[in-house]
C-alpha atoms as a PDB file:
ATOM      1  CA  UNK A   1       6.500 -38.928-199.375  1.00  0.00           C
ATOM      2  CA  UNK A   2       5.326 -39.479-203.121  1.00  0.00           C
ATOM      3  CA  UNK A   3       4.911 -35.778-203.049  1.00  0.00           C
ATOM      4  CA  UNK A   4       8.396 -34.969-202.264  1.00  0.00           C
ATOM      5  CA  UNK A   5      10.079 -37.498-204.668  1.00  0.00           C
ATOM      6  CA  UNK A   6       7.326 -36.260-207.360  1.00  0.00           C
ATOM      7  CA  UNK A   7       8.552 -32.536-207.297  1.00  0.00           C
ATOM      8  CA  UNK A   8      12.151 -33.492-207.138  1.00  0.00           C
ATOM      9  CA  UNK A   9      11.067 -35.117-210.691  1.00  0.00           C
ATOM     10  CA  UNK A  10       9.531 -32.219-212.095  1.00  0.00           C
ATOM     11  CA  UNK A  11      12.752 -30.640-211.694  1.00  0.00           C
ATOM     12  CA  UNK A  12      11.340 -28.800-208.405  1.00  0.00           C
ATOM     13  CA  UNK A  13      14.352 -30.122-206.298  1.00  0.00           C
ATOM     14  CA  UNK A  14      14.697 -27.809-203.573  1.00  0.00           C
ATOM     15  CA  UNK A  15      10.607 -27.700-202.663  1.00  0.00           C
ATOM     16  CA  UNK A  16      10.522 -31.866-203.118  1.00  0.00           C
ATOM     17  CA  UNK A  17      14.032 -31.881-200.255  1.00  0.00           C
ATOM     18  CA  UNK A  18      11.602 -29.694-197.820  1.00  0.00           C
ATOM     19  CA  UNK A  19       8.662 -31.639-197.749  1.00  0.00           C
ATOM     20  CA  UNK A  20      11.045 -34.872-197.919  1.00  0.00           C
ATOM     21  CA  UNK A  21      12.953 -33.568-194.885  1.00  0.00           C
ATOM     22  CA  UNK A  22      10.033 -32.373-192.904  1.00  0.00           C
ATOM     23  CA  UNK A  23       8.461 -35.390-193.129  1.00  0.00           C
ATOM     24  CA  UNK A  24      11.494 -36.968-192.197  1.00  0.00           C
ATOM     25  CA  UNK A  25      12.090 -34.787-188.908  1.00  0.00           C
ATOM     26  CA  UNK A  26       8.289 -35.189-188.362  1.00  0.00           C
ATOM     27  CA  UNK A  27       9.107 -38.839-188.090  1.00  0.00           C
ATOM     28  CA  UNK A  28      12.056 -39.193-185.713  1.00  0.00           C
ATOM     29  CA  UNK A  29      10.435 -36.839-183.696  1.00  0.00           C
ATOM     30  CA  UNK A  30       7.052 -39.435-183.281  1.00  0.00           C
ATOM     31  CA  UNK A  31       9.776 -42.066-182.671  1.00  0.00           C
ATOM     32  CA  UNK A  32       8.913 -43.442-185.556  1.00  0.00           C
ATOM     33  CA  UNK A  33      12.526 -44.125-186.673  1.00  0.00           C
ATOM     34  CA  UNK A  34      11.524 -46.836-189.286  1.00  0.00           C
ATOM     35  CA  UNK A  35       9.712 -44.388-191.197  1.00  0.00           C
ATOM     36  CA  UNK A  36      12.445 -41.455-190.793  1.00  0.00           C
ATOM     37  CA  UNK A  37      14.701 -44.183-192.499  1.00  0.00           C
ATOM     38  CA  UNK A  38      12.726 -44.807-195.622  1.00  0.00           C
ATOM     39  CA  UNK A  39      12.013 -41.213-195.695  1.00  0.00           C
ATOM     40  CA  UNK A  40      15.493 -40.127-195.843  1.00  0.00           C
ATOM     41  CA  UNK A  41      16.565 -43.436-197.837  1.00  0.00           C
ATOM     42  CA  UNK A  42      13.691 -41.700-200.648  1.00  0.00           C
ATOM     43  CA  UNK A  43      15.277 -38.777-200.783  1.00  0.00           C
ATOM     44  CA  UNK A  44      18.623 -39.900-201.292  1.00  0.00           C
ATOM     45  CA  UNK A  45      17.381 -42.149-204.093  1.00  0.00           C
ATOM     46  CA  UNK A  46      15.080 -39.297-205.653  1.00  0.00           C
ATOM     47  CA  UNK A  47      18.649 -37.346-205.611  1.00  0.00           C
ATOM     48  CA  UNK A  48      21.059 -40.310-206.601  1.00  0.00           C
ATOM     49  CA  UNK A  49      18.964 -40.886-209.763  1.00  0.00           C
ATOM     50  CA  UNK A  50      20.711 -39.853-212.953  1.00  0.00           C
ATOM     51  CA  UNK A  51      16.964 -38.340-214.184  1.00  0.00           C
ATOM     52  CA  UNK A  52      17.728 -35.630-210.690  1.00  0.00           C
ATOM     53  CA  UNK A  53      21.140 -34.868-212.208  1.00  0.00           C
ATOM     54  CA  UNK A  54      20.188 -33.859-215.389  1.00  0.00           C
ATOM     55  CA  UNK A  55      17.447 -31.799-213.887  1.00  0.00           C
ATOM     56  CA  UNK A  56      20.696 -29.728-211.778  1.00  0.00           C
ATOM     57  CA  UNK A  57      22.624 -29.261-214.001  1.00  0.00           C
ATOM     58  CA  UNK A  58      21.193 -28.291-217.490  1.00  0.00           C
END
């Protein structure tokens, strides 16, 4: 997960929303459904942070 977030930092968005998403999807599909939560609830906070939106739109 830190991986994901950490490229969405770098300004590598759309590689850190794949690995963020497959991990996700890699989760509900183990029935893990806690973890698919927190995944998705990281990437929506790596993308809600004002540091993301700069990176988008320069």
């Amino acid at each position: 997960m830190l991986e994901g977030r950490l490229l969405i930092q770098q300004g590598r968005a759309n590689e850190g929303i794949r690995v963020l998403q497959a991990l996700g999807q890699e989760a509900a599909e183990g029935s893990n459904l806690e973890l698919a939560a927190q995944i998705r609830q990281a990437l929506a906070d790596s993308l809600a942070d004002p540091r993301f939106q700069t990176l988008s739109n320069p």
